[in-house]
C-alpha atoms as a PDB file:
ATOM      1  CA  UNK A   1      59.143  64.839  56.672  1.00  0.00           C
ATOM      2  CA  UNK A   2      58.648  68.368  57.695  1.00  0.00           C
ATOM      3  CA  UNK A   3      56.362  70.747  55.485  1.00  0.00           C
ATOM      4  CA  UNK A   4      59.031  71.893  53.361  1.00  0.00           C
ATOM      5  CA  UNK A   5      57.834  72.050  49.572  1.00  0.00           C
ATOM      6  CA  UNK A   6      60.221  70.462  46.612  1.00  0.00           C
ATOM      7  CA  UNK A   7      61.375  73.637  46.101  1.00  0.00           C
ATOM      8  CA  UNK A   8      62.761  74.671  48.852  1.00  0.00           C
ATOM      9  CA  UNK A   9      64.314  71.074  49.604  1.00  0.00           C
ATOM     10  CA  UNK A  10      65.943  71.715  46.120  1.00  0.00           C
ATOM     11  CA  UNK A  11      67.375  74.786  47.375  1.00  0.00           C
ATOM     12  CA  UNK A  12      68.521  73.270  50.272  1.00  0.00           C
ATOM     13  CA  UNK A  13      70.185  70.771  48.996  1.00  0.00           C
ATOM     14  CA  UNK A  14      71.907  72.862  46.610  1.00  0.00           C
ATOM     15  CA  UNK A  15      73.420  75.242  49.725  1.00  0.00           C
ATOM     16  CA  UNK A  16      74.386  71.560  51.078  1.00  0.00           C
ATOM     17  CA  UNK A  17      76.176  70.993  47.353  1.00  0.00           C
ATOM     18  CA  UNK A  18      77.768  74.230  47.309  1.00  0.00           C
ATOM     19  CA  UNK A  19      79.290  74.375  51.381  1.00  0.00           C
ATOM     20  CA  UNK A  20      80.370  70.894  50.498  1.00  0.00           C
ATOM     21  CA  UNK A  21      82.718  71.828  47.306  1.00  0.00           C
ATOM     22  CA  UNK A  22      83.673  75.044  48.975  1.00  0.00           C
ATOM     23  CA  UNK A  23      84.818  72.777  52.333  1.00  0.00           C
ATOM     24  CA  UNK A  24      86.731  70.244  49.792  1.00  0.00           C
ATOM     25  CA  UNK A  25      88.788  72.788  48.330  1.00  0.00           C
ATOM     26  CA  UNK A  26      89.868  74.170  51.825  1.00  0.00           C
ATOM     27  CA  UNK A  27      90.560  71.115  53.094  1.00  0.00           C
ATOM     28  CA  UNK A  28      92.558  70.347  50.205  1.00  0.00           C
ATOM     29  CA  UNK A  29      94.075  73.478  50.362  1.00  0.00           C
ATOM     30  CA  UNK A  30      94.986  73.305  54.245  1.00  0.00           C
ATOM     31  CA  UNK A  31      96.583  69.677  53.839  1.00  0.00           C
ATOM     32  CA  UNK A  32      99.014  71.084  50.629  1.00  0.00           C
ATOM     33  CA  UNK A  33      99.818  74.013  52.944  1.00  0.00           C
ATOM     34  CA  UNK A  34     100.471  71.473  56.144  1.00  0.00           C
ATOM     35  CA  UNK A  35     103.046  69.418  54.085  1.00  0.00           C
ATOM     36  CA  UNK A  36     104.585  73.059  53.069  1.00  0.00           C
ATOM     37  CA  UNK A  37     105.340  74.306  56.361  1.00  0.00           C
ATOM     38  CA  UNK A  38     105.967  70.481  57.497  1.00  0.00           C
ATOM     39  CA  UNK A  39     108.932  70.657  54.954  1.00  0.00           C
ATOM     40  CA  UNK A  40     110.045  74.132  56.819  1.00  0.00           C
ATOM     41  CA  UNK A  41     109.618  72.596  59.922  1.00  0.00           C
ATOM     42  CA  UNK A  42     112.142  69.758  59.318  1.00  0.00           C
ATOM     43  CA  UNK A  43     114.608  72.472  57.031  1.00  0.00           C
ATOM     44  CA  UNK A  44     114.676  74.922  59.555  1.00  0.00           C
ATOM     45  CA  UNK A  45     117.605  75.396  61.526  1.00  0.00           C
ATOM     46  CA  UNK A  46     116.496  78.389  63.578  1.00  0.00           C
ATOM     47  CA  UNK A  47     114.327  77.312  66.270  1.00  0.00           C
ATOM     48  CA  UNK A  48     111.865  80.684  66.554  1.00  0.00           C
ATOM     49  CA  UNK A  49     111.261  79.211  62.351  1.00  0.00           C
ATOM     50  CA  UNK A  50     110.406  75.546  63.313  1.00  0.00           C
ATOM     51  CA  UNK A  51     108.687  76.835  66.398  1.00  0.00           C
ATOM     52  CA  UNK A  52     106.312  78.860  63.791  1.00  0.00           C
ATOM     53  CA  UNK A  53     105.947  75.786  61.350  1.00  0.00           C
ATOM     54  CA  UNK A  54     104.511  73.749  64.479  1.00  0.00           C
ATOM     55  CA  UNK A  55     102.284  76.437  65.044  1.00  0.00           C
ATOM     56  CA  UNK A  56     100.962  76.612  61.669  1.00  0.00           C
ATOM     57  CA  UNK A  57     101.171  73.076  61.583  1.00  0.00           C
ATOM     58  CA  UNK A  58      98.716  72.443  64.270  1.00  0.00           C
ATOM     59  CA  UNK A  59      96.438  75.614  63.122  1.00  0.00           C
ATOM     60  CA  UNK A  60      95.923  73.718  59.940  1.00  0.00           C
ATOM     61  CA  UNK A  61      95.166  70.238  61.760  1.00  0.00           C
ATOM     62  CA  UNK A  62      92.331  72.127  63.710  1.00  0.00           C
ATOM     63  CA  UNK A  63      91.116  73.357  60.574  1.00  0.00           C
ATOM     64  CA  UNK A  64      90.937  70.124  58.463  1.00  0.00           C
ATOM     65  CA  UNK A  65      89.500  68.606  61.825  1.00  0.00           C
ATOM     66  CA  UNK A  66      86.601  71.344  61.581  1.00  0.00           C
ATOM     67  CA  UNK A  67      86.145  71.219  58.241  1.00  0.00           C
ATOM     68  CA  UNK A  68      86.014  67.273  58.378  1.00  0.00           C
ATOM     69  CA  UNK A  69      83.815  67.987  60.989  1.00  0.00           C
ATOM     70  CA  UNK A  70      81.133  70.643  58.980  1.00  0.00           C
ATOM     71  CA  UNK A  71      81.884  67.734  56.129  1.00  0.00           C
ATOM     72  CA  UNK A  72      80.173  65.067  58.595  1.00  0.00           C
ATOM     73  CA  UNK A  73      77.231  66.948  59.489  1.00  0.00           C
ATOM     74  CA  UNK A  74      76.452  67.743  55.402  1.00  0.00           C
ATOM     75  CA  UNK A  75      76.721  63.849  55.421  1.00  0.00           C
ATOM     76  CA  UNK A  76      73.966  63.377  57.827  1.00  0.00           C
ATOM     77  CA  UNK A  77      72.095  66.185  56.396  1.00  0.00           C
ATOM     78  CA  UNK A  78      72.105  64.634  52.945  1.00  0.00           C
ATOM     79  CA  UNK A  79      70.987  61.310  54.537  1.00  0.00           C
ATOM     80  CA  UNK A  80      67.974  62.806  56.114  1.00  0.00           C
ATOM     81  CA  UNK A  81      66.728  63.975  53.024  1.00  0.00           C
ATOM     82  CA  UNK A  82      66.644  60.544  51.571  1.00  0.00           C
ATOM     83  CA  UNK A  83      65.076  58.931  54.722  1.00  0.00           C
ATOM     84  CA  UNK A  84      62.432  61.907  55.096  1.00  0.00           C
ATOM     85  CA  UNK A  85      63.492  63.158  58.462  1.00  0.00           C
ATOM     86  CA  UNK A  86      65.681  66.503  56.881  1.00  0.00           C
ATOM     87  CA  UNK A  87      63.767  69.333  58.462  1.00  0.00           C
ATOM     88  CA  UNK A  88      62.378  67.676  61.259  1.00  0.00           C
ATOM     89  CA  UNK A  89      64.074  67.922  64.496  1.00  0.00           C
ATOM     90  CA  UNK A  90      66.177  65.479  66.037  1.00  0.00           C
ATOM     91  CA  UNK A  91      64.505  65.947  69.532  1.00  0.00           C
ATOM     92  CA  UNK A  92      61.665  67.088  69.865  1.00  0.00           C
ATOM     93  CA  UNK A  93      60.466  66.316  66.170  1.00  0.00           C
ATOM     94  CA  UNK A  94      58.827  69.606  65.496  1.00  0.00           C
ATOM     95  CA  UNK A  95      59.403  71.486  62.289  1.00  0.00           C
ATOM     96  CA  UNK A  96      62.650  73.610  61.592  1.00  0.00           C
ATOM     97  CA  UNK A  97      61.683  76.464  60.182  1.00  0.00           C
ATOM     98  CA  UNK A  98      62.840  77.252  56.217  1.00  0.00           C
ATOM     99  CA  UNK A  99      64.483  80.700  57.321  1.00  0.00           C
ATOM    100  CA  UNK A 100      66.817  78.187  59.624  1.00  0.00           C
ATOM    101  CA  UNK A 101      67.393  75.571  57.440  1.00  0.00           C
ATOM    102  CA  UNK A 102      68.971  78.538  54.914  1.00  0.00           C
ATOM    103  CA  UNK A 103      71.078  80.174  57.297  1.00  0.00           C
ATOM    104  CA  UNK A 104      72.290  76.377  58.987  1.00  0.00           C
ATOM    105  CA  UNK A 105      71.376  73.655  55.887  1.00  0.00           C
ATOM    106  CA  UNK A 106      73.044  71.080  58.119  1.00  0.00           C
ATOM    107  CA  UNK A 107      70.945  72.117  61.057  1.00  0.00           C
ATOM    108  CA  UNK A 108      69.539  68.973  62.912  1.00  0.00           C
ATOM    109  CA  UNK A 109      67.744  70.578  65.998  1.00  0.00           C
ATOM    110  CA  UNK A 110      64.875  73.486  66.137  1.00  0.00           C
ATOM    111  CA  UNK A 111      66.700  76.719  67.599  1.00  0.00           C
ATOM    112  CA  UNK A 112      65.206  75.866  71.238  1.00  0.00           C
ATOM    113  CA  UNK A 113      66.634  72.127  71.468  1.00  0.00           C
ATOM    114  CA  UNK A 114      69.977  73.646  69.981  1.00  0.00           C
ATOM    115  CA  UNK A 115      70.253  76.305  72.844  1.00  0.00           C
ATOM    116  CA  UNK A 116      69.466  73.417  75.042  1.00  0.00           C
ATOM    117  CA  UNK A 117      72.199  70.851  73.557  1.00  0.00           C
ATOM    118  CA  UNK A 118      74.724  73.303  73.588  1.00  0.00           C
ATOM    119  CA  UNK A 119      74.069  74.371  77.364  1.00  0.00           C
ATOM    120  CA  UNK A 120      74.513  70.624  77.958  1.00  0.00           C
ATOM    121  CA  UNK A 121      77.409  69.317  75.699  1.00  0.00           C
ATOM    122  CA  UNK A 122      79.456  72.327  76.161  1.00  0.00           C
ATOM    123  CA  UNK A 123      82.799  70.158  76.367  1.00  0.00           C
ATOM    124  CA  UNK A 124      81.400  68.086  73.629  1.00  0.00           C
ATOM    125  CA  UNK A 125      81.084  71.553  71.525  1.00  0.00           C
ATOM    126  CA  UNK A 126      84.472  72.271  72.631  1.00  0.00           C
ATOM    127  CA  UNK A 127      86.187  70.048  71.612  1.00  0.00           C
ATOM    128  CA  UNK A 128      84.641  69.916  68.435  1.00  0.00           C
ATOM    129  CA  UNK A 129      86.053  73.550  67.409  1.00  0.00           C
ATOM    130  CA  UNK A 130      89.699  73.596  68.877  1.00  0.00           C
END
């Protein structure tokens, strides 16, 4: 495990805790606001309304896909931490610093092999956010 003290894991973990009830209620939110404008969408007899409701429709699948997404990565975060890798990165297995871990809890790489990983899984990234 990296040289992060109990403390600071604590911490950690509680950022994980709070992003994770925070992304739940969004999600939840976005999904009672998709079968809204769903119901719209099939009401609507004006096609510039049902053309909006699609819109919004598909704005809110991106953004329970994201947020399922951000939901995944606290996942794997949280199983680090039990299996003593959280902290450590994924690649080249040096330290993440603290300061990073704060900012980016579910943070798996060191700020270098990120730069790198996103210069090479650009459509991978992509995808991932649309």
């Amino acid at each position: 495990m990296s040289n992060l003290n109990e403390q600071q894991l604590a911490h950690l973990k509680e950022l994980l805790q709070q992003r994770e009830q925070a992304l739940r209620a969004d999600i939840h939110r976005e999904v009672n606001d998709k079968d809204d404008y769903l119901e719209v969408a099939t009401e609507a007899p004006d096609p510039g309304d049902t053309s909006f409701a699609d819109l919004t429709v598909d704005l809110e699948n991106a953004a329970v896909s994201r947020d399922l997404g951000e939901l995944r990565a606290i996942e794997a975060a949280y199983g680090r931490m039990q299996d003593g890798t959280y902290g450590e990165c994924v690649d080249c297995e040096t330290d993440i610093p603290y300061e990073r871990l704060e900012v980016q809890p579910m943070a798996e790489r060191c700020a270098p092999c990120q730069e790198a990983y996103e210069k090479t899984h650009v459509d991978a990234i992509r995808s991932n956010t649309i």
